[in-house]
PDB file of N, CA and C in Angstrom:
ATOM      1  N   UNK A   1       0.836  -1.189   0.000  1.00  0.00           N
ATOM      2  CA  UNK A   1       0.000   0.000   0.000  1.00  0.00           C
ATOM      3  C   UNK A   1       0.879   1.249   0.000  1.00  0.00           C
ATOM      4  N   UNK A   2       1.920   1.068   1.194  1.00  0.00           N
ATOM      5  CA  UNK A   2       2.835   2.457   1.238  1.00  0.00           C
ATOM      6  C   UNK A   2       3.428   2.741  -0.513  1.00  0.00           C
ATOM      7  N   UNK A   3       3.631   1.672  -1.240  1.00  0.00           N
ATOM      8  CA  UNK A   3       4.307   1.841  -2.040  1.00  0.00           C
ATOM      9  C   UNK A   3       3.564   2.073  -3.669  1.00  0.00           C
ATOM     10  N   UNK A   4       2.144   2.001  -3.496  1.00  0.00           N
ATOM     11  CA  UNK A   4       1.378   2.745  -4.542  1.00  0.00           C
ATOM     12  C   UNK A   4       1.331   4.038  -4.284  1.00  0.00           C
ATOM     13  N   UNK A   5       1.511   4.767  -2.954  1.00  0.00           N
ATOM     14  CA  UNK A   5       1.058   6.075  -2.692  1.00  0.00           C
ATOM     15  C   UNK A   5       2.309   6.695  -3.301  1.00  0.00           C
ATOM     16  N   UNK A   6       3.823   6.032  -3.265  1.00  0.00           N
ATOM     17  CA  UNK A   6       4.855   6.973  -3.470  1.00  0.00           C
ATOM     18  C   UNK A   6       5.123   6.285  -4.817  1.00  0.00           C
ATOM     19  N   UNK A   7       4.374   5.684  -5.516  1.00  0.00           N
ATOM     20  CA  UNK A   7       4.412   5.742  -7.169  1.00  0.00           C
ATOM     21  C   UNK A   7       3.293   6.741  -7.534  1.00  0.00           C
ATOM     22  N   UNK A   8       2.315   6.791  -6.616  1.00  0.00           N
ATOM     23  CA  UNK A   8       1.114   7.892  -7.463  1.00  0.00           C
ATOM     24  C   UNK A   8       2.126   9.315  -7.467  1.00  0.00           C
ATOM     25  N   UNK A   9       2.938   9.559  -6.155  1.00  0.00           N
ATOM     26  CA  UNK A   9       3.453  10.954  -6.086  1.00  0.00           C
ATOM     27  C   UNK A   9       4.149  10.762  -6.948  1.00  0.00           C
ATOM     28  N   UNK A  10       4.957  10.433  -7.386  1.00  0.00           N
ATOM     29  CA  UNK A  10       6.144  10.239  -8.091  1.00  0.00           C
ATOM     30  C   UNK A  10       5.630  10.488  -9.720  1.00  0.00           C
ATOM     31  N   UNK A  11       4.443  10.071  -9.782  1.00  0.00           N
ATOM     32  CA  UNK A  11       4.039   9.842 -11.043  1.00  0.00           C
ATOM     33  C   UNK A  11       3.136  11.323 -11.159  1.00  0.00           C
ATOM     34  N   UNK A  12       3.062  12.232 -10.821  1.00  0.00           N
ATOM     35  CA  UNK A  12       2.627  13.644 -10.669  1.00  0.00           C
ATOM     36  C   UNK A  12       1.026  13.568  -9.974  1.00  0.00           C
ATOM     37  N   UNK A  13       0.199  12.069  -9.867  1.00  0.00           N
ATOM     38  CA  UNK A  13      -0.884  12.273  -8.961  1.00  0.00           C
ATOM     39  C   UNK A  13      -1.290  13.136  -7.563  1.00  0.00           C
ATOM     40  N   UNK A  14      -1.945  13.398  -7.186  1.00  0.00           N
ATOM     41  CA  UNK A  14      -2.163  14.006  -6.107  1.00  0.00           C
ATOM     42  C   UNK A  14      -2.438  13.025  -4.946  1.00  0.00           C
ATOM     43  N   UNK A  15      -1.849  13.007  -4.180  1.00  0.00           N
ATOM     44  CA  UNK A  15      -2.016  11.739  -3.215  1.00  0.00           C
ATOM     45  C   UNK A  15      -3.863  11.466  -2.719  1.00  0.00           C
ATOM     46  N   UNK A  16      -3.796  10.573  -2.290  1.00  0.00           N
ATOM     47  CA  UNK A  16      -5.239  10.394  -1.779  1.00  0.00           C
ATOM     48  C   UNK A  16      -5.667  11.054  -1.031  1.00  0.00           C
ATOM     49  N   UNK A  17      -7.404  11.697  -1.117  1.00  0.00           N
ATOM     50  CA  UNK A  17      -7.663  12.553  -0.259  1.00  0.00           C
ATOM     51  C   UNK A  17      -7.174  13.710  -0.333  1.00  0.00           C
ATOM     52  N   UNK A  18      -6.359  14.018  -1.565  1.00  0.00           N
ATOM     53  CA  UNK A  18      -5.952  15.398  -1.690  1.00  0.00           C
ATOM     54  C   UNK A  18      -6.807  16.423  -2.988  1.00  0.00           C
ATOM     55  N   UNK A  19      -6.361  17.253  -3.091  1.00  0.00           N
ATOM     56  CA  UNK A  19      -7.137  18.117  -4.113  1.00  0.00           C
ATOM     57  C   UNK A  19      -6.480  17.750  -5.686  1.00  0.00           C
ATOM     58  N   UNK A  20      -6.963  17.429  -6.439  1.00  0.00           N
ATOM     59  CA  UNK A  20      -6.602  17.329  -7.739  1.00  0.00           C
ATOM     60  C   UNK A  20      -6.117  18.844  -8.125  1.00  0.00           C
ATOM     61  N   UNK A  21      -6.424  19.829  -7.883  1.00  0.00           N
ATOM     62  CA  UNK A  21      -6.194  21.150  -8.501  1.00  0.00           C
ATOM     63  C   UNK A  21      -4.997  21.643  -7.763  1.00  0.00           C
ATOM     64  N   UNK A  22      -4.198  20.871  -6.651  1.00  0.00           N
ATOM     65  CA  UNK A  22      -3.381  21.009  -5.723  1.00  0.00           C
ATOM     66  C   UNK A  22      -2.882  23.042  -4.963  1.00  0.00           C
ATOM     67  N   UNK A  23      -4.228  22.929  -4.641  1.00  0.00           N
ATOM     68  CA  UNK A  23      -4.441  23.828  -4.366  1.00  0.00           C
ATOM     69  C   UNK A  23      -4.841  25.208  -5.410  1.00  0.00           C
ATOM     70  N   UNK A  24      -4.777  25.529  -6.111  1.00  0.00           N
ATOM     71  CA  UNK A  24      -4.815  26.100  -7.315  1.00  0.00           C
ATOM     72  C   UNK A  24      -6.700  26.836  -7.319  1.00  0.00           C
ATOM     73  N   UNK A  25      -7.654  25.650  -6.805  1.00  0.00           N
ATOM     74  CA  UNK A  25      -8.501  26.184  -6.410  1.00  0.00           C
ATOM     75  C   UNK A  25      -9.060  27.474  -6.492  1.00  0.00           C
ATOM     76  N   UNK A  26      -8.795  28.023  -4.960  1.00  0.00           N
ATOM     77  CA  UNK A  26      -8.707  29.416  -4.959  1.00  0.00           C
ATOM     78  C   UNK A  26      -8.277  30.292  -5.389  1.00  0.00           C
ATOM     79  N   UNK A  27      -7.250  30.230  -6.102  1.00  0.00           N
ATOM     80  CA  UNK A  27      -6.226  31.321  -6.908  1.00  0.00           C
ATOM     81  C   UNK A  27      -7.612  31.208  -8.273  1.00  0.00           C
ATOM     82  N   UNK A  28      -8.154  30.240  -8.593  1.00  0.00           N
ATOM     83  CA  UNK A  28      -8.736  30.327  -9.853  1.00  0.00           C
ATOM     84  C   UNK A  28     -10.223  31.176  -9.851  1.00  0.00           C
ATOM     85  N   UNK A  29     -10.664  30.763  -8.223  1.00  0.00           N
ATOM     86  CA  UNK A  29     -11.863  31.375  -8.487  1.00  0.00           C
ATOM     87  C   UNK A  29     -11.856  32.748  -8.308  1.00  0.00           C
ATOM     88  N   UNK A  30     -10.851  33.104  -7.499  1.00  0.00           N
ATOM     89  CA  UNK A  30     -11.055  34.895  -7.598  1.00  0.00           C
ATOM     90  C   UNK A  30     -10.151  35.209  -8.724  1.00  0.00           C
ATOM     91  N   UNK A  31      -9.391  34.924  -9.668  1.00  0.00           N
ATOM     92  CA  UNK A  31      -9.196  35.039 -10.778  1.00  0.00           C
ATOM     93  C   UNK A  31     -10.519  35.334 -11.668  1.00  0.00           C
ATOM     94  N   UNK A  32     -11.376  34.437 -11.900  1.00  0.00           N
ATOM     95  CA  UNK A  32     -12.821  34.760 -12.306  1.00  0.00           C
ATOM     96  C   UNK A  32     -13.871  35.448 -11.612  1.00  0.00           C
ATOM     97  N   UNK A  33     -13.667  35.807 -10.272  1.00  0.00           N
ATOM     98  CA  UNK A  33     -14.592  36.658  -9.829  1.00  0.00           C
ATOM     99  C   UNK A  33     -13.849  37.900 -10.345  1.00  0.00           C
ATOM    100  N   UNK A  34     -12.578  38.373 -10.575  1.00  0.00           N
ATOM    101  CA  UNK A  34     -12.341  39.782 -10.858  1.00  0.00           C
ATOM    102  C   UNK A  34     -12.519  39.680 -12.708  1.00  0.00           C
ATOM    103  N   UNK A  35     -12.948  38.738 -13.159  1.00  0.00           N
ATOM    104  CA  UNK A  35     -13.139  38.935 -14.483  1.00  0.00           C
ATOM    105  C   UNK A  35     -14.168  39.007 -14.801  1.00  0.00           C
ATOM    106  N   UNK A  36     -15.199  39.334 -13.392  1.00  0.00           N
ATOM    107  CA  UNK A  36     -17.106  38.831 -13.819  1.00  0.00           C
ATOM    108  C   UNK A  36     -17.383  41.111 -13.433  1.00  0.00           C
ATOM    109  N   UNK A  37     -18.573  40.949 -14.076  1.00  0.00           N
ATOM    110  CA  UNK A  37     -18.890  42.486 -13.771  1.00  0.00           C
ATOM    111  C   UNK A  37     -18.728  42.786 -12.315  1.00  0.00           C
ATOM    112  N   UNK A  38     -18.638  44.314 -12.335  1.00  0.00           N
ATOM    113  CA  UNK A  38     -18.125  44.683 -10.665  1.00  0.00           C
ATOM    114  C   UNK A  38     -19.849  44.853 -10.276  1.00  0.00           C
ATOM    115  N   UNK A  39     -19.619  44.946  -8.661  1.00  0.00           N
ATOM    116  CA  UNK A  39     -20.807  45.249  -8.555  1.00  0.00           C
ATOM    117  C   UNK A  39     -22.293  45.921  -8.645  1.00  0.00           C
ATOM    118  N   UNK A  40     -22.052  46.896  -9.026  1.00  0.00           N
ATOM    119  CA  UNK A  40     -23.345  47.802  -9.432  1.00  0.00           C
ATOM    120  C   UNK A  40     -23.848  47.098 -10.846  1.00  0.00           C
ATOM    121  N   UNK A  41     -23.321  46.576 -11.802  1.00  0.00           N
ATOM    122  CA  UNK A  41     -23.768  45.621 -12.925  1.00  0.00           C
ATOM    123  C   UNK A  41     -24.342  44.482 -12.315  1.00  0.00           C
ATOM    124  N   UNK A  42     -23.614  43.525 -11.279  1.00  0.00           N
ATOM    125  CA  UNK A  42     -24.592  42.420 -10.888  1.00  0.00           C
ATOM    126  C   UNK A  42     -25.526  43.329  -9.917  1.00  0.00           C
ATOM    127  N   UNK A  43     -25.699  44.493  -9.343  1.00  0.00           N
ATOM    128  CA  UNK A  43     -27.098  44.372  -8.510  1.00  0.00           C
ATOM    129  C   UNK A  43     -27.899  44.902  -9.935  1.00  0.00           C
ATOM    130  N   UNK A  44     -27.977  45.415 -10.990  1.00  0.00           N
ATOM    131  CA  UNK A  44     -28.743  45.875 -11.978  1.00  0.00           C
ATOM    132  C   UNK A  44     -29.233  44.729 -12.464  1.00  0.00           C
ATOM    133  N   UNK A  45     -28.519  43.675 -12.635  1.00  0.00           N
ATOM    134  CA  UNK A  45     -28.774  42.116 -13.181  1.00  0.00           C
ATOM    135  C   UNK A  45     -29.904  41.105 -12.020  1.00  0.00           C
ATOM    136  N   UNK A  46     -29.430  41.622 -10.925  1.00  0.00           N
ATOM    137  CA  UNK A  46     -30.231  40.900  -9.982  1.00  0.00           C
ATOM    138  C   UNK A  46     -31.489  41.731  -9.474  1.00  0.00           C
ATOM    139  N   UNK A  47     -31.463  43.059 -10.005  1.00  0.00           N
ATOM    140  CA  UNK A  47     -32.914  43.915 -10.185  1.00  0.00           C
ATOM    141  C   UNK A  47     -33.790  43.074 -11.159  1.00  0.00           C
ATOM    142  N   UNK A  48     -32.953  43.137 -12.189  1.00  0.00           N
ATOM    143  CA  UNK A  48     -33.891  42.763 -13.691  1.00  0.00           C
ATOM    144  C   UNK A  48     -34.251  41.324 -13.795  1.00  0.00           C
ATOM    145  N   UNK A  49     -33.489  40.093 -12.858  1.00  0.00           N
ATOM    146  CA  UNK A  49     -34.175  39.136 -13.157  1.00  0.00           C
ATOM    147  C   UNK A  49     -35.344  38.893 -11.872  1.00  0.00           C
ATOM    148  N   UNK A  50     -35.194  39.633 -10.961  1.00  0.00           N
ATOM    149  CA  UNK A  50     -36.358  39.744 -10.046  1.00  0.00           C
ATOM    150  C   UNK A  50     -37.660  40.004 -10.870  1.00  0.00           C
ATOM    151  N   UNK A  51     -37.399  41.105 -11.737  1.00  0.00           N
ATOM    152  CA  UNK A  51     -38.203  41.740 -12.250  1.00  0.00           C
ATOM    153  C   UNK A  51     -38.871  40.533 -13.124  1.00  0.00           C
ATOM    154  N   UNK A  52     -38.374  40.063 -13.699  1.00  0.00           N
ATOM    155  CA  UNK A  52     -38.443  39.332 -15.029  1.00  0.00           C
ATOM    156  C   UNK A  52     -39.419  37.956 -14.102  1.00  0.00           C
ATOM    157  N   UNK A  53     -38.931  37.361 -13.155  1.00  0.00           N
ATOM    158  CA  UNK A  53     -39.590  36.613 -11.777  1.00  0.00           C
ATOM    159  C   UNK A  53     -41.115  37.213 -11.736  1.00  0.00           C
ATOM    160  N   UNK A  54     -41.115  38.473 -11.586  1.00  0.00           N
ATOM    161  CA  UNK A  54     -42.401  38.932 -11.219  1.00  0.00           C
ATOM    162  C   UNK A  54     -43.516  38.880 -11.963  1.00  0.00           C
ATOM    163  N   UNK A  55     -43.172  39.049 -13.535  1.00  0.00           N
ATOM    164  CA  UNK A  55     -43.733  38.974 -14.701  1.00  0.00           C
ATOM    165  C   UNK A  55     -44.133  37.610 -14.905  1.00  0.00           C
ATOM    166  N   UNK A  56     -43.174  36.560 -14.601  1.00  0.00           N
ATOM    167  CA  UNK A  56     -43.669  35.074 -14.833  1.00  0.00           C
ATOM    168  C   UNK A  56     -44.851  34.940 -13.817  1.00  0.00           C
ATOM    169  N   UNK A  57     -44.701  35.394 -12.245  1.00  0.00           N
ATOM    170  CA  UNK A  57     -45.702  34.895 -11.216  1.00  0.00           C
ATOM    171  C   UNK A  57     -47.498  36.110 -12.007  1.00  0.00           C
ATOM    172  N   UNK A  58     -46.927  36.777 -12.654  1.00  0.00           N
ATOM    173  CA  UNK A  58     -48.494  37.584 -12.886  1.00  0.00           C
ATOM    174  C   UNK A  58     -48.842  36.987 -13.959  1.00  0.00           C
ATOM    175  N   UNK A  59     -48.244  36.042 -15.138  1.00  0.00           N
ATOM    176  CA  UNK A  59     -49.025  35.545 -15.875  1.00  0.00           C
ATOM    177  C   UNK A  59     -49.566  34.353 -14.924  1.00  0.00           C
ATOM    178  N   UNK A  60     -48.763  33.545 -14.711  1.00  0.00           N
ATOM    179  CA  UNK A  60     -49.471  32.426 -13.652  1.00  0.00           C
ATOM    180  C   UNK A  60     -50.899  32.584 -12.518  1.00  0.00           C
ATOM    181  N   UNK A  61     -50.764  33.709 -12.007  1.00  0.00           N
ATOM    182  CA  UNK A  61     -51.626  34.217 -11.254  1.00  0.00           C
ATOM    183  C   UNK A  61     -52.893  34.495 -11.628  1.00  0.00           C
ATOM    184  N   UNK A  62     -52.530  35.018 -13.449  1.00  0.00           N
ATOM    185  CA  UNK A  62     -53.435  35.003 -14.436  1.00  0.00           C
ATOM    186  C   UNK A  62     -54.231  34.072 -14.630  1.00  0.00           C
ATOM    187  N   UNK A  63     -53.204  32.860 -15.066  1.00  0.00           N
ATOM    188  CA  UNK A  63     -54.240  31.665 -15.937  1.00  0.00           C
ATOM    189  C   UNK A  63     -54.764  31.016 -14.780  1.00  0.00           C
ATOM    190  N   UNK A  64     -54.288  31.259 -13.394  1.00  0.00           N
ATOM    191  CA  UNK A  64     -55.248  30.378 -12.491  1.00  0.00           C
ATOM    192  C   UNK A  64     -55.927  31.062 -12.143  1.00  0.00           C
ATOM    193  N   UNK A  65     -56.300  31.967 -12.346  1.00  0.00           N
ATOM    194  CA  UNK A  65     -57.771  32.954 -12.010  1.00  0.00           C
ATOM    195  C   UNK A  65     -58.234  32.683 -12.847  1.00  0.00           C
ATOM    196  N   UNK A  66     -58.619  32.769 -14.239  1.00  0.00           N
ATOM    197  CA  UNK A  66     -58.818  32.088 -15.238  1.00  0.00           C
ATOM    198  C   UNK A  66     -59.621  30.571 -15.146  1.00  0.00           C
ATOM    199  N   UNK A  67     -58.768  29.938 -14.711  1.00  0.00           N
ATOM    200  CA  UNK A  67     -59.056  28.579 -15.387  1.00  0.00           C
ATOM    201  C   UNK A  67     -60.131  28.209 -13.521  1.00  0.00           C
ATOM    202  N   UNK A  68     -59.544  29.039 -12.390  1.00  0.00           N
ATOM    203  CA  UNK A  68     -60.469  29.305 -11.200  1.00  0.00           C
ATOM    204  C   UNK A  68     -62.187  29.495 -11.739  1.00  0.00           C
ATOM    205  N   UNK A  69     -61.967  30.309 -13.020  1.00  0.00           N
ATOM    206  CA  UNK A  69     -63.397  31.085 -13.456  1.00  0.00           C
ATOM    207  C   UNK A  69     -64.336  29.931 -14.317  1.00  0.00           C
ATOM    208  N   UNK A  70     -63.401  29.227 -14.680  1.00  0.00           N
ATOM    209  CA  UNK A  70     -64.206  27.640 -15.902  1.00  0.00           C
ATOM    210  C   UNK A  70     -64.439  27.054 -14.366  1.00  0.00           C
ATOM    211  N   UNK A  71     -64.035  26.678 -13.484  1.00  0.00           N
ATOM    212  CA  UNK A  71     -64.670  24.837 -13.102  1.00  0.00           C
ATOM    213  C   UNK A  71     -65.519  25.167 -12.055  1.00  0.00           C
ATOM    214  N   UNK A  72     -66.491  24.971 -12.260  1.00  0.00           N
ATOM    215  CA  UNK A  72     -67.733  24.908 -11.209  1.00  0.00           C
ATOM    216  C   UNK A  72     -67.338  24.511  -9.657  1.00  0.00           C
ATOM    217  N   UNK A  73     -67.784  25.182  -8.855  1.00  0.00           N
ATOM    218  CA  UNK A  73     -67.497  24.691  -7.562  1.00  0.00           C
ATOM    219  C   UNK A  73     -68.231  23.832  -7.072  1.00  0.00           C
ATOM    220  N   UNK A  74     -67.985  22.588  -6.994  1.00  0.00           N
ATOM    221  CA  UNK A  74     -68.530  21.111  -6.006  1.00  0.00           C
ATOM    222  C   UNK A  74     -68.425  21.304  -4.491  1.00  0.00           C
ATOM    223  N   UNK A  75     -69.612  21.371  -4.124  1.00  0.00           N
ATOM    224  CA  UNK A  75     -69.679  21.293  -2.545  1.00  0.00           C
ATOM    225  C   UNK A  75     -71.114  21.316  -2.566  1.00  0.00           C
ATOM    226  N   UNK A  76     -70.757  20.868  -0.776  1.00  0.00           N
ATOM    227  CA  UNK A  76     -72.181  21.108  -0.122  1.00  0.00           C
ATOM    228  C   UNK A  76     -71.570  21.723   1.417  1.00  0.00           C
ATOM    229  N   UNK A  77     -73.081  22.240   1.851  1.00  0.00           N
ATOM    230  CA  UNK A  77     -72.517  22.636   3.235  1.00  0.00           C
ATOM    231  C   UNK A  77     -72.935  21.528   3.615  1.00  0.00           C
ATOM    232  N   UNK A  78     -72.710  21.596   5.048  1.00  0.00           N
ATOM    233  CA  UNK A  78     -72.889  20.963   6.244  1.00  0.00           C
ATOM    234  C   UNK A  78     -72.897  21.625   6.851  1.00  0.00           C
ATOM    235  N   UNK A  79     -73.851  21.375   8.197  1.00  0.00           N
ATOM    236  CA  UNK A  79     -73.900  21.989   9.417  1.00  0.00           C
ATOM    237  C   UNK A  79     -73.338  21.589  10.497  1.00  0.00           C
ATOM    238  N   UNK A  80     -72.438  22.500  11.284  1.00  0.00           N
ATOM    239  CA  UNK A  80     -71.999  21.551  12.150  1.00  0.00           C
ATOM    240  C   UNK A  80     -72.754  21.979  13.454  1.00  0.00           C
ATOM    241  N   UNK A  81     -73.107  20.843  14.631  1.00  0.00           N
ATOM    242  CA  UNK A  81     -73.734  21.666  16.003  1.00  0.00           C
ATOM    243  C   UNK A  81     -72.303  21.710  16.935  1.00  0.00           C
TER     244      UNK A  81
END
């Protein structure tokens, strides 16, 4: 066993349980966070798809008022004592 682990190192693997990206990780993702819009562009983006959210829930709100207005209501009362 000891001696697959120091052929994986040897062989440029990342030992077991380790990170394949050998650390590199983090250096990459804020690399791409400083390449994504600064902030006042993502809160304008996260205005407009709210917005865009709101528009989907008022057609929906629509067709089930709507389709509320076709189906007859089934019931009866009951009384309770």
């Amino acid at each position: 066993m000891m001696e697959d682990k120091a052929t994986a190192e040897s062989a440029g693997a990342p030992p077991r349980g380790g990170c394949a990206c050998m650390g590199a990780g983090p250096v990459i993702s804020d690399m791409l966070r400083r390449l994504g819009p600064d902030e006042e562009v993502r809160r304008h983006f996260r205005a407009a798809r709210i917005e865009f959210l709101k528009g989907i829930r008022e057609i929906i709100d629509r067709r089930i008022g709507e389709l509320s207005k076709e189906t007859p209501h089934k019931g009866s009362k009951v009384v309770v004592e």
